[in-house]
Protein backbone atom coordinates (compact mmCIF):
# COMPACT_ATOMS: atom_id res chain seq x y z
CA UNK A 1 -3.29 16.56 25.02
CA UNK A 2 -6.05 17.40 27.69
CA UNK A 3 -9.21 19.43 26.96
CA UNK A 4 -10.32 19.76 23.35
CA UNK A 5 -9.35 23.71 23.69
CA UNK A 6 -6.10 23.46 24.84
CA UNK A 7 -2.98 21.00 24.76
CA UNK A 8 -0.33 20.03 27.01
CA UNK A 9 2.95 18.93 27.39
CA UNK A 10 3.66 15.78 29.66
CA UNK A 11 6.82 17.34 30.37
CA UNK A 12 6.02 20.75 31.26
CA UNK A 13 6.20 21.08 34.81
CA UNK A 14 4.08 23.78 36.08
CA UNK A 15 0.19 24.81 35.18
CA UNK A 16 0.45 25.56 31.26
CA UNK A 17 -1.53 24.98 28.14
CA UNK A 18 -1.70 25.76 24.38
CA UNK A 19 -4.64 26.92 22.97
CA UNK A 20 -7.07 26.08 20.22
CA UNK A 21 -9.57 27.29 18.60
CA UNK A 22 -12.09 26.05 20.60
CA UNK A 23 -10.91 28.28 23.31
CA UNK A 24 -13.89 29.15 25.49
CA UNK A 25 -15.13 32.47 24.71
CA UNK A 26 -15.65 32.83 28.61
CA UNK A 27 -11.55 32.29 29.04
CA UNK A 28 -10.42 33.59 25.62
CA UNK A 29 -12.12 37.04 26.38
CA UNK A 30 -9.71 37.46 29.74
CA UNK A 31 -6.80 37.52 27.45
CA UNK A 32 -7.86 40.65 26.06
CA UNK A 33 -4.98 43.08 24.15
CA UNK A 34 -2.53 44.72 26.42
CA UNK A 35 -4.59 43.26 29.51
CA UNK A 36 -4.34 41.85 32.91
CA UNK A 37 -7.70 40.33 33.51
CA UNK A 38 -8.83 38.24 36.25
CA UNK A 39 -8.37 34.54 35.18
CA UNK A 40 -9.89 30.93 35.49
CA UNK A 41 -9.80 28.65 38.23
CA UNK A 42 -6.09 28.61 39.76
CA UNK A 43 -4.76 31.53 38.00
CA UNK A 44 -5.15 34.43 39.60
CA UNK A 45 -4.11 36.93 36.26
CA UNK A 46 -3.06 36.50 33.00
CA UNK A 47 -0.74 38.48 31.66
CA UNK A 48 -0.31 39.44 27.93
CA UNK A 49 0.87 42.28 26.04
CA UNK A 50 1.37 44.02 22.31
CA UNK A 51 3.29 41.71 20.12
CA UNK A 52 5.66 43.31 17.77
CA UNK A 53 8.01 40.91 16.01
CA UNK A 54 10.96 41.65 17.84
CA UNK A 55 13.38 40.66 20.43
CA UNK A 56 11.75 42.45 23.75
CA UNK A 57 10.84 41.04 26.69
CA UNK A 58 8.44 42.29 29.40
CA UNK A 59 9.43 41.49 32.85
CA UNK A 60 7.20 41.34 35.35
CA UNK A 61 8.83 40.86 38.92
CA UNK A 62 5.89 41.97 41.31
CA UNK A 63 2.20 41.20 41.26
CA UNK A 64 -0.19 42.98 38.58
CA UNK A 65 -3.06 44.22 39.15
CA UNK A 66 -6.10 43.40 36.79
CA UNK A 67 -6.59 46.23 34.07
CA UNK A 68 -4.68 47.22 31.27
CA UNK A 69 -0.58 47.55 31.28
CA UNK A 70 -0.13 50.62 29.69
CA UNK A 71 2.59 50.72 25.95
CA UNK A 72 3.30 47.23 27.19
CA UNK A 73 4.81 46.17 23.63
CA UNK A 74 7.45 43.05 22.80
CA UNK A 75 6.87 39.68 22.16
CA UNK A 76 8.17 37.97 25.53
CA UNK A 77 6.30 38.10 29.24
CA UNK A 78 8.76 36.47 31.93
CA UNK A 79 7.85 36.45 35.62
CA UNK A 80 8.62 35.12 39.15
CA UNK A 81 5.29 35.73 40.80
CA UNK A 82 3.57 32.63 41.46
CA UNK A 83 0.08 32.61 40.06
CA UNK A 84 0.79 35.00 37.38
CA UNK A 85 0.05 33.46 34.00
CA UNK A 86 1.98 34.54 31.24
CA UNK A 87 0.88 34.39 28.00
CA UNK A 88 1.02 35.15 24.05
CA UNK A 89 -1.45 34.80 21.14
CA UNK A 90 -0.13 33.16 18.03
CA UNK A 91 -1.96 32.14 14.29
CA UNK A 92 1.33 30.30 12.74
CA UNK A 93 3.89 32.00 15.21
CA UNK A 94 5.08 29.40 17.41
CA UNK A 95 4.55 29.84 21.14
CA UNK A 96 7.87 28.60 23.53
CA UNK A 97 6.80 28.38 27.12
CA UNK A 98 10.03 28.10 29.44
CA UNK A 99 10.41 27.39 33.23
CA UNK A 100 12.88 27.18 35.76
CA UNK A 101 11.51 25.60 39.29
CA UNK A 102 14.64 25.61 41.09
CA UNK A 103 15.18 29.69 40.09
CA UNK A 104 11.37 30.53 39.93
CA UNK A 105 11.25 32.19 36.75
CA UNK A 106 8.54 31.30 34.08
CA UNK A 107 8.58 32.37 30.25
CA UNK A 108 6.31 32.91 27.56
CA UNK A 109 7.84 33.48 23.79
CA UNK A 110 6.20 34.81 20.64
CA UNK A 111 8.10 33.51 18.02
CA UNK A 112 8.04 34.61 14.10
CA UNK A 113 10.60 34.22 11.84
CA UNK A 114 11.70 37.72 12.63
CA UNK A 115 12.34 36.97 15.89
CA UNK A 116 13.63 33.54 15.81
CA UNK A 117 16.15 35.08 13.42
CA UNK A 118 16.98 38.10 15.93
CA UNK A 119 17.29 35.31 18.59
CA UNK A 120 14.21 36.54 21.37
CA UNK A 121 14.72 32.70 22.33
CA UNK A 122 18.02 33.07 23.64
CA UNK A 123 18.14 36.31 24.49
CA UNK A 124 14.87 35.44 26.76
CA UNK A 125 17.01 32.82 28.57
CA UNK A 126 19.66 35.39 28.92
CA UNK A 127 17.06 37.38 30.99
CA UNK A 128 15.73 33.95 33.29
CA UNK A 129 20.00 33.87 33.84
CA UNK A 130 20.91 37.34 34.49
CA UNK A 131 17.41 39.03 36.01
CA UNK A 132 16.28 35.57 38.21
CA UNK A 133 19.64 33.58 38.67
CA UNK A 134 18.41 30.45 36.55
CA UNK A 135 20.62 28.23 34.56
CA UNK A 136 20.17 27.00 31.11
CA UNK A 137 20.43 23.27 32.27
CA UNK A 138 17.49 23.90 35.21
CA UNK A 139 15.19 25.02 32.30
CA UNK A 140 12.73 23.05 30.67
CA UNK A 141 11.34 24.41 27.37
CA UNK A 142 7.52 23.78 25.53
CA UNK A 143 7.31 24.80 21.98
CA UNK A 144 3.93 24.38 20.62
CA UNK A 145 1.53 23.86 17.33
CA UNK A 146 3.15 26.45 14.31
CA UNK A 147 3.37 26.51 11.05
CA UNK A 148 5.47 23.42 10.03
CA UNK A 149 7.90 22.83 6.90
CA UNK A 150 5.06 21.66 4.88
CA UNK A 151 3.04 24.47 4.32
CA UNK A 152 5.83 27.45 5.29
CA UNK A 153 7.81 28.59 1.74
CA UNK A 154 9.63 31.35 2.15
CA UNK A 155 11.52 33.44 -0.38
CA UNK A 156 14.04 36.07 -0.17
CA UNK A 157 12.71 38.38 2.11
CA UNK A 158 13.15 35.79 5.04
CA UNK A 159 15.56 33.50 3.51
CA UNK A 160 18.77 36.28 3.18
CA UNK A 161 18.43 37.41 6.89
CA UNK A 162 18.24 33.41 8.29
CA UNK A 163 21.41 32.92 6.25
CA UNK A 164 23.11 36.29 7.18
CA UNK A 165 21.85 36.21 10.90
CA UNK A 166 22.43 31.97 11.16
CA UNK A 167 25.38 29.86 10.09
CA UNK A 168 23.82 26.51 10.27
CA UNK A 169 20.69 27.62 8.22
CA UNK A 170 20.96 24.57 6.17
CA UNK A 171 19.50 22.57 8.37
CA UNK A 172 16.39 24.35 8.60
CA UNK A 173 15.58 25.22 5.07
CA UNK A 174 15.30 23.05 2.29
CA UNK A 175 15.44 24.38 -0.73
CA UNK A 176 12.03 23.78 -3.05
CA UNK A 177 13.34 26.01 -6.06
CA UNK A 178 15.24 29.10 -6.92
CA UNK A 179 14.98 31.63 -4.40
CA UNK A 180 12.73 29.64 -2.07
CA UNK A 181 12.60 26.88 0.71
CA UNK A 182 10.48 25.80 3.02
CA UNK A 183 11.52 27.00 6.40
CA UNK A 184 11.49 24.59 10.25
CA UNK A 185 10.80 27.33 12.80
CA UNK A 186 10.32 24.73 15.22
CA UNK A 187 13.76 22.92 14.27
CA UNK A 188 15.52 26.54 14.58
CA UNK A 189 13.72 27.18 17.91
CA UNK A 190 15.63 23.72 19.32
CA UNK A 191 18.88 24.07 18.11
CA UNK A 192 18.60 27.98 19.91
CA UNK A 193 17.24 26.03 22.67
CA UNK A 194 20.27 23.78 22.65
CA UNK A 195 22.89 26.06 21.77
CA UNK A 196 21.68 28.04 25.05
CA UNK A 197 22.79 25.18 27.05
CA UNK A 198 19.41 23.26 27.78
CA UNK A 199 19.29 19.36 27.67
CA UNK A 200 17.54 17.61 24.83
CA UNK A 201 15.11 15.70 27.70
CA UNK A 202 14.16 18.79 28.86
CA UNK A 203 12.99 19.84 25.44
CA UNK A 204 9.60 19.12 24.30
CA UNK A 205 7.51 20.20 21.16
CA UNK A 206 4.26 19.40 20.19
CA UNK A 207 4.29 18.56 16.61
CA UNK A 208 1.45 20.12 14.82
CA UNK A 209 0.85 22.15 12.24
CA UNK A 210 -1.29 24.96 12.77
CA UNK A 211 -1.48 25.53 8.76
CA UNK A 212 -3.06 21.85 8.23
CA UNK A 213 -5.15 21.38 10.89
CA UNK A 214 -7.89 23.70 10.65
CA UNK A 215 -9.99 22.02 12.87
CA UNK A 216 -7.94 22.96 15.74
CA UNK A 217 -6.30 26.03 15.02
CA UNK A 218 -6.48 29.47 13.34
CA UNK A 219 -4.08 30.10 10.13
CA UNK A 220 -3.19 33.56 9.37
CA UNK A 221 -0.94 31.77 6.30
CA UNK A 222 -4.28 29.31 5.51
CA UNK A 223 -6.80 32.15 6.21
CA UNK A 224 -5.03 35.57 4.30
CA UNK A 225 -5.92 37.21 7.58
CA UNK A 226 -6.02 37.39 11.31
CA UNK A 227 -9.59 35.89 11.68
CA UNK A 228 -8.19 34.50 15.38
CA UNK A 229 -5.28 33.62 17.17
CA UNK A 230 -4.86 30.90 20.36
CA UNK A 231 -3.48 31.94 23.67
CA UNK A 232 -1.03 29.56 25.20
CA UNK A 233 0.53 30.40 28.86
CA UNK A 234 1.93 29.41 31.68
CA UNK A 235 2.42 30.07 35.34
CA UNK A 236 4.04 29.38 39.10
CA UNK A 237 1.83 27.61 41.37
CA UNK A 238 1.67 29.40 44.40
């Protein structure tokens, strides 16, 4: 953890952060919807775009211009343009930041239960392989503050695609009565992560919960409504 508006992971390797709700107004307004704005300090842009709950990713394989990038819609930005900051806004969602130093390929994830379910995690590696020649064992993964288990029951509507979609559901829902269970997005998002091939080290999650601590961190579960959300990227050096 570094400033009070943003968190870290010590084993992230390149300029990254997940936000709070403390954000700066000053920096939180330069991640504007569907934006490029000019950014902070070493980051030249920030990059964001239209979340939808699904399983598309944006690539972005040149430099952007600040100013807005026009029916820019999914819920993955992935770049290899050094001082490009990629970024999505969550409010329970968990954010996965991925990198790959030795390809040169950086990730940001919006992940809901729809779209842990439909797999954007590994299809987004998929992308870093195929589009920027990385390999699941070079990448190093970030998941940050979500919803945990303890405050995320679920009933049928989420519950029957997780166990059509996901063999080893099991061991991310326990069951609290009939028809419901309390669902580990966080646990699914690392055994994706795994499954694609990366190495537990090289896995890191910070383990809050965005639903219980409402002194850091908006809640659209806790709240009944989209009061806020934080914005967590990250970025090449260069």
């Amino acid at each position: 953890m570094n400033a009070d508006w943003g968190l870290q992971s010590p084993r992230f390797p390149v300029p990254h952060f997940f936000g709070t709700r403390t954000l700066p107004p000053s920096v939180q307004g330069r991640f504007a919807l569907g934006h490029v704005t000019e950014g902070p300090g070493e980051a030249p842009c920030l990059a964001t775009l239209k979340q939808i709950h699904s399983t598309k990713s944006i690539i972005l394989k040149s430099p952007v211009r600040p100013g807005p990038l026009p029916d820019q819609e999914g819920d993955a930005l992935v770049t290899n343009h050094p001082g490009t900051l990629v970024s999505v806004r969550t409010a329970d969602c968990v954010p996965v930041l991925l990198v790959d130093e030795q390809a040169g390929v950086v990730a940001a994830i919006h992940v809901g239960w729809r779209g842990a379910v439909a797999g954007i995690v590994p299809e987004t590696i998929a992308i870093c392989v195929t589009q920027f020649q990385s390999h699941p064992a070079s990448l190093k993964a970030a998941v940050g503050p979500s919803i945990g288990p303890c405050c995320y029951e679920v009933d049928a509507p989420v519950i029957d695609p997780l166990r059509a979609r996901y063999p080893d559901w099991p061991g991310v829902l326990e069951q609290t009565s009939v028809g419901k269970g309390r669902l580990d997005l966080k646990r699914l998002i690392r055994h994706q992560l795994l499954e694609a091939g990366l190495a537990p080290a090289c896995i890191d999650t910070v383990e809050l919960c965005t639903h219980c601590r409402a002194d850091l961190f908006y809640s659209y579960r806790r709240e009944g409504q989209v009061i806020g959300t934080m914005v967590s990227g990250a970025m090449l050096p260069g």
